[in-house]
PDB file of N, CA and C in Angstrom:
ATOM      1  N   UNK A   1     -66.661   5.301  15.439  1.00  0.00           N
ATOM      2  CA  UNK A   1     -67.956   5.936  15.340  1.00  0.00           C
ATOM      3  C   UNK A   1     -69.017   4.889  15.670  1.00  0.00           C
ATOM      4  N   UNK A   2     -69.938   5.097  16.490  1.00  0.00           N
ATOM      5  CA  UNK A   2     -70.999   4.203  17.059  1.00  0.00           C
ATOM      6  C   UNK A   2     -72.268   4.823  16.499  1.00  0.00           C
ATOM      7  N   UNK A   3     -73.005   3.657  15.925  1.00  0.00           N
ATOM      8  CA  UNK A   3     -73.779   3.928  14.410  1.00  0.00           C
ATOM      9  C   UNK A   3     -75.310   3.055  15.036  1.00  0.00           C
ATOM     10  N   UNK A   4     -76.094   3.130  14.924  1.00  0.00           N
ATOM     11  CA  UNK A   4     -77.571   2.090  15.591  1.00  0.00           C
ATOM     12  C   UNK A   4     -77.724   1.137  14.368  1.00  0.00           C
ATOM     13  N   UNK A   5     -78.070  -0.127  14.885  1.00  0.00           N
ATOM     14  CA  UNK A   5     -78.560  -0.514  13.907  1.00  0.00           C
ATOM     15  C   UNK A   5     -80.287  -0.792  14.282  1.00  0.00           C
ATOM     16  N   UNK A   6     -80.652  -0.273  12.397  1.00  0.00           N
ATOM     17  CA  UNK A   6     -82.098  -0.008  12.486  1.00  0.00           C
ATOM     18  C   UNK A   6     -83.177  -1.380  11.615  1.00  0.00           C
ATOM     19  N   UNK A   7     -84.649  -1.315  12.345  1.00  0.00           N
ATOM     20  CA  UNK A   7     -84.923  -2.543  12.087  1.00  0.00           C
ATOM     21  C   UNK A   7     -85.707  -2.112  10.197  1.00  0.00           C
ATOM     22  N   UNK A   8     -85.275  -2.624   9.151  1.00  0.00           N
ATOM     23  CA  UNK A   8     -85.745  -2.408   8.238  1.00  0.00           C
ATOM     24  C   UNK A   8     -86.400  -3.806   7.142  1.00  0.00           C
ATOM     25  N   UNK A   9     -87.708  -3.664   7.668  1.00  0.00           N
ATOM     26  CA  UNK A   9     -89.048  -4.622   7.444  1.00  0.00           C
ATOM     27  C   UNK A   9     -88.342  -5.432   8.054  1.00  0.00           C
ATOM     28  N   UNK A  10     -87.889  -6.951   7.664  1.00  0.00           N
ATOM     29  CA  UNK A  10     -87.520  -8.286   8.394  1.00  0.00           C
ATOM     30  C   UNK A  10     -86.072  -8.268   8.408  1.00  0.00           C
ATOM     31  N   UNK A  11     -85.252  -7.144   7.984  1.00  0.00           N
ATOM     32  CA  UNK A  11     -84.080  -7.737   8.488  1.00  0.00           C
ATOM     33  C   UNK A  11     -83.671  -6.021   8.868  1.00  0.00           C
ATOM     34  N   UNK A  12     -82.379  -6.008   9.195  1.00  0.00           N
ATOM     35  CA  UNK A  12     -81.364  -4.754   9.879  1.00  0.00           C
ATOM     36  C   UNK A  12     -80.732  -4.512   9.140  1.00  0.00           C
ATOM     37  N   UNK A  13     -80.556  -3.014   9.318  1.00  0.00           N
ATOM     38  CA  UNK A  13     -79.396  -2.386   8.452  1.00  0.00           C
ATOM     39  C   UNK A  13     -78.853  -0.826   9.530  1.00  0.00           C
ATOM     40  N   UNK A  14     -78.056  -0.365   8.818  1.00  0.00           N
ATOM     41  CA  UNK A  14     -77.255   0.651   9.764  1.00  0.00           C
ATOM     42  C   UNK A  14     -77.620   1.954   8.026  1.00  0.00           C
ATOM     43  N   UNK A  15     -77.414   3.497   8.719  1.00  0.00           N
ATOM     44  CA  UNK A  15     -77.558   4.244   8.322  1.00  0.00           C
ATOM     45  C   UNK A  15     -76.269   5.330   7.936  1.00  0.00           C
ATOM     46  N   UNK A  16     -76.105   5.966   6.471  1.00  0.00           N
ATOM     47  CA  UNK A  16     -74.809   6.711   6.551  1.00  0.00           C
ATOM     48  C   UNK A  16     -74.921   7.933   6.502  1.00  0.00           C
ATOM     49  N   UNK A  17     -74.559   8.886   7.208  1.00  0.00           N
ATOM     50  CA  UNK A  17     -75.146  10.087   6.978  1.00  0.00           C
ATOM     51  C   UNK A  17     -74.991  10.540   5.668  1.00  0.00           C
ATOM     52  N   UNK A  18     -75.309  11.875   5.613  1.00  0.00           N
ATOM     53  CA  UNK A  18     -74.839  12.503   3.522  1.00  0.00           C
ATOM     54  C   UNK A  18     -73.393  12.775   3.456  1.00  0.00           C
ATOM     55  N   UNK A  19     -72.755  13.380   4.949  1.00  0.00           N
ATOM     56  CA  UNK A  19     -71.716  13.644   4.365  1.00  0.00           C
ATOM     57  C   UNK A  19     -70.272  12.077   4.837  1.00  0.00           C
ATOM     58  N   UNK A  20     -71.092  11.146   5.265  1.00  0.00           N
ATOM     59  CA  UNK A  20     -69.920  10.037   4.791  1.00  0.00           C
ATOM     60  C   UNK A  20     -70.467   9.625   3.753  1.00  0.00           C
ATOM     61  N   UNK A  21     -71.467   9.586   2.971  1.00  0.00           N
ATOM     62  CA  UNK A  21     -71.763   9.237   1.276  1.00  0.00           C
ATOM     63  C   UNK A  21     -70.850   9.879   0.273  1.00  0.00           C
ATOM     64  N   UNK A  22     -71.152  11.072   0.862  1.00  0.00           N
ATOM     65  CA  UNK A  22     -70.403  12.237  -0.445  1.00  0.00           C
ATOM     66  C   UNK A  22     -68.875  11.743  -0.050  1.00  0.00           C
ATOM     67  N   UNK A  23     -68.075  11.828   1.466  1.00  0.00           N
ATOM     68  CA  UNK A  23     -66.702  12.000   1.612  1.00  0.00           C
ATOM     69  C   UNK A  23     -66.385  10.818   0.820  1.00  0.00           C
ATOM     70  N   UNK A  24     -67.272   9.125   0.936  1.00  0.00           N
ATOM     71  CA  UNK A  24     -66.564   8.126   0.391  1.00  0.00           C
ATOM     72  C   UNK A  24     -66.973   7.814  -0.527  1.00  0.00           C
ATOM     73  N   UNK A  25     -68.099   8.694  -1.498  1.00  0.00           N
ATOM     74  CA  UNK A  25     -68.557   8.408  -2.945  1.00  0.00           C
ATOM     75  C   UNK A  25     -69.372   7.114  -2.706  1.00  0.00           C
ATOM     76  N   UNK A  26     -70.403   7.014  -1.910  1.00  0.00           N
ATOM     77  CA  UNK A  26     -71.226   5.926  -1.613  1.00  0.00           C
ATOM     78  C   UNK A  26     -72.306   5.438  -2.892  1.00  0.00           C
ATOM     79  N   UNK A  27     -72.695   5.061  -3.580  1.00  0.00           N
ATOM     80  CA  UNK A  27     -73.603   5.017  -4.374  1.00  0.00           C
ATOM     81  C   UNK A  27     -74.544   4.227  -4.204  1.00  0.00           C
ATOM     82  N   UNK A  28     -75.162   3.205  -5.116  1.00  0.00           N
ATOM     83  CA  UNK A  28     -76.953   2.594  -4.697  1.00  0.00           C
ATOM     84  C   UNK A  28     -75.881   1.229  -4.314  1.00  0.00           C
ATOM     85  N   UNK A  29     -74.507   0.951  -4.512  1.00  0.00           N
ATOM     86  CA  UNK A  29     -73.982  -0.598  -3.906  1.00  0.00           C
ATOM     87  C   UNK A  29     -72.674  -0.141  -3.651  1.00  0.00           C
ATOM     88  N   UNK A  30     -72.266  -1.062  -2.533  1.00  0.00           N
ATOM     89  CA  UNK A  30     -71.347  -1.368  -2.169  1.00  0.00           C
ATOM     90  C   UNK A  30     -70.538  -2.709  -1.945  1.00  0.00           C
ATOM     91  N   UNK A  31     -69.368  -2.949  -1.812  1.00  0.00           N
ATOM     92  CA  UNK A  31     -68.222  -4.387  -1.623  1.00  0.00           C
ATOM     93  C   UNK A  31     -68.813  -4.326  -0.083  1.00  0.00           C
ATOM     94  N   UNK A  32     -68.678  -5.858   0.626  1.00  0.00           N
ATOM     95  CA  UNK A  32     -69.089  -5.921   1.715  1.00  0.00           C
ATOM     96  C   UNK A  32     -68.070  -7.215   2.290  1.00  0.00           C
ATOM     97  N   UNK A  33     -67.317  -7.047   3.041  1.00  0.00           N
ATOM     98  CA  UNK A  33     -65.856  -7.807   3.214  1.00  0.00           C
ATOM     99  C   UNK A  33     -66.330  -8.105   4.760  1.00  0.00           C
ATOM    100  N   UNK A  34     -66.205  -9.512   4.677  1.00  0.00           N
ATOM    101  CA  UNK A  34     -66.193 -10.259   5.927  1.00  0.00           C
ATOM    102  C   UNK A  34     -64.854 -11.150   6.017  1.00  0.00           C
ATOM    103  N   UNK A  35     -64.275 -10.339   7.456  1.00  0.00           N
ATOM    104  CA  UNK A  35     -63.027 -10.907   7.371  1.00  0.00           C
ATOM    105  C   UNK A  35     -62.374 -10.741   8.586  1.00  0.00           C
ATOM    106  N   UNK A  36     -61.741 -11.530   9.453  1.00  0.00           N
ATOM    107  CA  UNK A  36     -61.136 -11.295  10.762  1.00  0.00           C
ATOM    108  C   UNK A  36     -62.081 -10.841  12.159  1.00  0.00           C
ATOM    109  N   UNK A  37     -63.513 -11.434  11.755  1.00  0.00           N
ATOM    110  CA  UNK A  37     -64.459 -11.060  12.714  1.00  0.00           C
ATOM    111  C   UNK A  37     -64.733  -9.353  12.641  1.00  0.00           C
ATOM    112  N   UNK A  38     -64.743  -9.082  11.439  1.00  0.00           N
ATOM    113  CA  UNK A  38     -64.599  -7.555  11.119  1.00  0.00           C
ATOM    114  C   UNK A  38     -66.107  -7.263   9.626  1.00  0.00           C
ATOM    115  N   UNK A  39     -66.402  -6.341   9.658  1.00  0.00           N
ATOM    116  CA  UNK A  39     -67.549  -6.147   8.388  1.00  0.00           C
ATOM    117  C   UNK A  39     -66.915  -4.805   8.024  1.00  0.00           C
ATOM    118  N   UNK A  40     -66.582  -5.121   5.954  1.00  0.00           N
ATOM    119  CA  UNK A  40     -65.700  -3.876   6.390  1.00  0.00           C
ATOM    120  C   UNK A  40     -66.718  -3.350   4.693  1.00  0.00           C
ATOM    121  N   UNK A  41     -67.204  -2.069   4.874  1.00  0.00           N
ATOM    122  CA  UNK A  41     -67.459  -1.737   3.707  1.00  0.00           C
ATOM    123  C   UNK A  41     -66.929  -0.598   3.132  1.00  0.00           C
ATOM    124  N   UNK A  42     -66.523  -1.314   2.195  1.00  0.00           N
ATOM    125  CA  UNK A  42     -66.102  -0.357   0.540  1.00  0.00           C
ATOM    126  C   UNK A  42     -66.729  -0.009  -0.510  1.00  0.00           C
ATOM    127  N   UNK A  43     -66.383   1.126  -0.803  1.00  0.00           N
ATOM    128  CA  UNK A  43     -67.713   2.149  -1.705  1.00  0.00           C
ATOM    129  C   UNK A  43     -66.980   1.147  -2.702  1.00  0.00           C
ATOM    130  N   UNK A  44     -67.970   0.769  -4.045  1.00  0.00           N
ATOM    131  CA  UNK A  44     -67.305   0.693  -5.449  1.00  0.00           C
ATOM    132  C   UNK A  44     -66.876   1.075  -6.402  1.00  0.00           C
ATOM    133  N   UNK A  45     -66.074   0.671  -7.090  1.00  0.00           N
ATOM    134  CA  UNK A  45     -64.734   2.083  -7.792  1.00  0.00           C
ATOM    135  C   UNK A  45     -66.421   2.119  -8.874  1.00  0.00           C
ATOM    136  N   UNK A  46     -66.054   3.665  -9.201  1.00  0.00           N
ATOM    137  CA  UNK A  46     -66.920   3.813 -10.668  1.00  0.00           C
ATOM    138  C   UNK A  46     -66.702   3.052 -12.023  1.00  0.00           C
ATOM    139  N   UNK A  47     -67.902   2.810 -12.415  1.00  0.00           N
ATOM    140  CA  UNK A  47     -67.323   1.974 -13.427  1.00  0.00           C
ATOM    141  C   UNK A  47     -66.837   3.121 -14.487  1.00  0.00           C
ATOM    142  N   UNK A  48     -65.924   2.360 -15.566  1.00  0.00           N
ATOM    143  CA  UNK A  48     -65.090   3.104 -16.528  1.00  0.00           C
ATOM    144  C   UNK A  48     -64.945   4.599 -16.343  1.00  0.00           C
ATOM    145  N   UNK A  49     -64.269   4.700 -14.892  1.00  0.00           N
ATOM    146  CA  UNK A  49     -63.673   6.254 -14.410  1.00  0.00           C
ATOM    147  C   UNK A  49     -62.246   6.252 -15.292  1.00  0.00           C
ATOM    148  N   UNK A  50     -61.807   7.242 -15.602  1.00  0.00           N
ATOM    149  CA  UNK A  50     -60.977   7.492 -16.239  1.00  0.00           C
ATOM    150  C   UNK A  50     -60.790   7.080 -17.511  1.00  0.00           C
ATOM    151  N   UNK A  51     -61.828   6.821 -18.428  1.00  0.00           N
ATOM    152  CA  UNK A  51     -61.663   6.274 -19.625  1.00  0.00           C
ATOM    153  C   UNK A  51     -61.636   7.240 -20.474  1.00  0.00           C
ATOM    154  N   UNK A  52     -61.884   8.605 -20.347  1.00  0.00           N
ATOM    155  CA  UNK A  52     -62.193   9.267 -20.975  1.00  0.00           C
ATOM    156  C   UNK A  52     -60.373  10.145 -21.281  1.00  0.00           C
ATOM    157  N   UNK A  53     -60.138  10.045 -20.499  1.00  0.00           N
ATOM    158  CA  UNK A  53     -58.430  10.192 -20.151  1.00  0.00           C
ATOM    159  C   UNK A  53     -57.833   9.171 -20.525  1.00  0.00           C
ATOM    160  N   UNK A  54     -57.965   7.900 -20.644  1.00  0.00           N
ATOM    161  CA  UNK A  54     -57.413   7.032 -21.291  1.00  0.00           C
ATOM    162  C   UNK A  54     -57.626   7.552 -22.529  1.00  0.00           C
ATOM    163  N   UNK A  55     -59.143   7.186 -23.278  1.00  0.00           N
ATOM    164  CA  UNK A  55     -59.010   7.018 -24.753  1.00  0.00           C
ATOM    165  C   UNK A  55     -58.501   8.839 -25.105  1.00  0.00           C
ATOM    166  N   UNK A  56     -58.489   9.632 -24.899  1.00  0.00           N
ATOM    167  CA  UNK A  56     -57.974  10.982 -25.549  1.00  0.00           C
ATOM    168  C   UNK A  56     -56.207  10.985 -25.579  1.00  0.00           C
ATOM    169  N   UNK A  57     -55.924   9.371 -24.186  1.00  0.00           N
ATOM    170  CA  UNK A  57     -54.117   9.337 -24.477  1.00  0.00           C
ATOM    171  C   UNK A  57     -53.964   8.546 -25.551  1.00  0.00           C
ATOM    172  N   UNK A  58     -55.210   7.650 -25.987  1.00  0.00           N
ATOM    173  CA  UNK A  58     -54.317   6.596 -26.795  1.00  0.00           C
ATOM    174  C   UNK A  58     -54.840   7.419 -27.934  1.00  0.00           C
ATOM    175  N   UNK A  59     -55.624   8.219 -28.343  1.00  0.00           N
ATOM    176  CA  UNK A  59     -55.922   9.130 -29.506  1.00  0.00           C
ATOM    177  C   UNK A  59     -54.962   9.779 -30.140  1.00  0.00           C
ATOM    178  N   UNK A  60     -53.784  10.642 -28.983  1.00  0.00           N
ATOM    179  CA  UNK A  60     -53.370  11.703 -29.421  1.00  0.00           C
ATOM    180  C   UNK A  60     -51.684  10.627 -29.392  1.00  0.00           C
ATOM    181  N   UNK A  61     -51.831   9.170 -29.126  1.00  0.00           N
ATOM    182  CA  UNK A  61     -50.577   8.850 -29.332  1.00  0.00           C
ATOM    183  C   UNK A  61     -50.643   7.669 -30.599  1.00  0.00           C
ATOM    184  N   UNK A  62     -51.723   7.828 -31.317  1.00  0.00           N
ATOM    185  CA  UNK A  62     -51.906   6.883 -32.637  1.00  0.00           C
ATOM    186  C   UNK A  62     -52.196   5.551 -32.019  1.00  0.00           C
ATOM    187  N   UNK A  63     -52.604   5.545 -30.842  1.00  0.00           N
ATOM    188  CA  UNK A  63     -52.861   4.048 -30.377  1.00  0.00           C
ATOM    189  C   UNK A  63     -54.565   3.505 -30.345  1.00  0.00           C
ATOM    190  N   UNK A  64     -55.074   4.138 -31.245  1.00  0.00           N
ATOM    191  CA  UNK A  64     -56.913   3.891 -31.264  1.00  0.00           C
ATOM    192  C   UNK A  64     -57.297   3.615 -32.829  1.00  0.00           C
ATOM    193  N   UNK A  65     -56.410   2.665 -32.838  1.00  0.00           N
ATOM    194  CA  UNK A  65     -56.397   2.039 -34.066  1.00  0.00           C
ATOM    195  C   UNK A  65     -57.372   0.957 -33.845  1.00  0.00           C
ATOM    196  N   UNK A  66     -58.401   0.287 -34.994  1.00  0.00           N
ATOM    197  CA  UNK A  66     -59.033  -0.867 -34.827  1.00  0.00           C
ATOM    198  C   UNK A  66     -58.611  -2.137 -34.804  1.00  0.00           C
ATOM    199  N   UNK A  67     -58.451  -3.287 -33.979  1.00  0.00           N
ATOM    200  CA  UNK A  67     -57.646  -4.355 -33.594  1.00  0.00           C
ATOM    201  C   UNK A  67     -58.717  -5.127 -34.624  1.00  0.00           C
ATOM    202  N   UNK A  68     -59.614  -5.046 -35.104  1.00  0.00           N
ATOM    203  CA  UNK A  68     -59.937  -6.199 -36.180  1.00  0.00           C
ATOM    204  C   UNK A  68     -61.074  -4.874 -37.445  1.00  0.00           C
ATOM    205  N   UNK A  69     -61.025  -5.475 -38.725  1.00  0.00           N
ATOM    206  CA  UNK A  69     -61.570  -4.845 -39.321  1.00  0.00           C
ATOM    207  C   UNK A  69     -63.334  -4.761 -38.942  1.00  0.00           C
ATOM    208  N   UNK A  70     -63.341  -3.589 -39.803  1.00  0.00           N
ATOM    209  CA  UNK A  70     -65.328  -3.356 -39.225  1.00  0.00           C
ATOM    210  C   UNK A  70     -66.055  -4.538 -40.245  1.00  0.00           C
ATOM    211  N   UNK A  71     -66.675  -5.164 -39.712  1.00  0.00           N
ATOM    212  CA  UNK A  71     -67.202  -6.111 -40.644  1.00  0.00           C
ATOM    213  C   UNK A  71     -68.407  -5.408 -40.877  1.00  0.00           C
ATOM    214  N   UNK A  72     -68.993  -4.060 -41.079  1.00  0.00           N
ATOM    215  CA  UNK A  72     -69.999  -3.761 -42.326  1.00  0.00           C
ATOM    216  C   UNK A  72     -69.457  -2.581 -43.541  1.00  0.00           C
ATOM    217  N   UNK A  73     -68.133  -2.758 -43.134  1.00  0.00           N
ATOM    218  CA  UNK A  73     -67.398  -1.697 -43.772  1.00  0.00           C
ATOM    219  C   UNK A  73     -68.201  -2.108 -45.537  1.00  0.00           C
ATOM    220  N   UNK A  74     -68.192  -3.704 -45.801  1.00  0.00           N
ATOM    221  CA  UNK A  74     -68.470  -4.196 -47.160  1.00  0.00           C
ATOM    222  C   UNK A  74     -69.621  -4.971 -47.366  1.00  0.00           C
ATOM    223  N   UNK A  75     -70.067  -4.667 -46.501  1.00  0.00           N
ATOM    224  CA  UNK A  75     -71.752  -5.353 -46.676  1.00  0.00           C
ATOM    225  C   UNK A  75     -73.022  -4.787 -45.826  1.00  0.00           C
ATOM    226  N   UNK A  76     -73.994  -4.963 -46.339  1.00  0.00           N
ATOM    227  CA  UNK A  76     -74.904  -4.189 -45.322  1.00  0.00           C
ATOM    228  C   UNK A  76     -76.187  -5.596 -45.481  1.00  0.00           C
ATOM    229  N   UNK A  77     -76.658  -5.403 -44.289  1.00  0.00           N
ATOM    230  CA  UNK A  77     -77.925  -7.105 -43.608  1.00  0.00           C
ATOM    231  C   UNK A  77     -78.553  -6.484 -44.204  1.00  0.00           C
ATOM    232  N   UNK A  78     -79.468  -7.434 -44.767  1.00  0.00           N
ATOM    233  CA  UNK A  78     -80.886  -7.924 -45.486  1.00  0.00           C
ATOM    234  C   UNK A  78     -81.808  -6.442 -44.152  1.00  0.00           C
ATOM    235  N   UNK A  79     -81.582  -6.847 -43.118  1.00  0.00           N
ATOM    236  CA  UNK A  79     -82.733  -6.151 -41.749  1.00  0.00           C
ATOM    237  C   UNK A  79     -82.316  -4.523 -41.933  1.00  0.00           C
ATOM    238  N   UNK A  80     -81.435  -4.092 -42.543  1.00  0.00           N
ATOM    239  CA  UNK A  80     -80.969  -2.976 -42.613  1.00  0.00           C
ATOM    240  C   UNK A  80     -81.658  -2.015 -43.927  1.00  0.00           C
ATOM    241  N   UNK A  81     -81.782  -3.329 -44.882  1.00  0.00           N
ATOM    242  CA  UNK A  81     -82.364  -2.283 -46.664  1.00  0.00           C
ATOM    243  C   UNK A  81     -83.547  -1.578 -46.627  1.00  0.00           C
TER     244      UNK A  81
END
């Protein structure tokens, strides 16, 4: 695909239409890989996608247990009364 590049204020950039945003989930950044005389860009994974599917597996398999106790379980700060 042959794409223009456009002059934006002092430096260049190239343009994506909506529907290669939407097809590759483009958002406000992207990975930008320089490599083999090649510029290769990759959308960025979402952050904490699938967590929500994680924590409902480790819920329903007794694994969302607390790895250290709550430290106000027995005291409450002076900034708090």
């Amino acid at each position: 695909m042959e794409v223009s590049v456009v002059k934006i204020g002092n430096s260049r950039g190239i343009r994506f239409s909506k529907t290669i945003i939407e097809r590759y989930n483009i958002r406000d950044n992207v990975e930008l890989i320089l490599e083999d005389g090649q510029i290769i860009i990759r959308p960025l994974p979402q952050t904490r996608k699938g967590w929500d599917q994680a924590f409902s597996e480790m819920h329903a398999s007794g694994d969302d247990k607390l790895t250290m106790p709550d430290i106000f379980d027995e005291e409450e700060p002076e900034e708090w009364k």
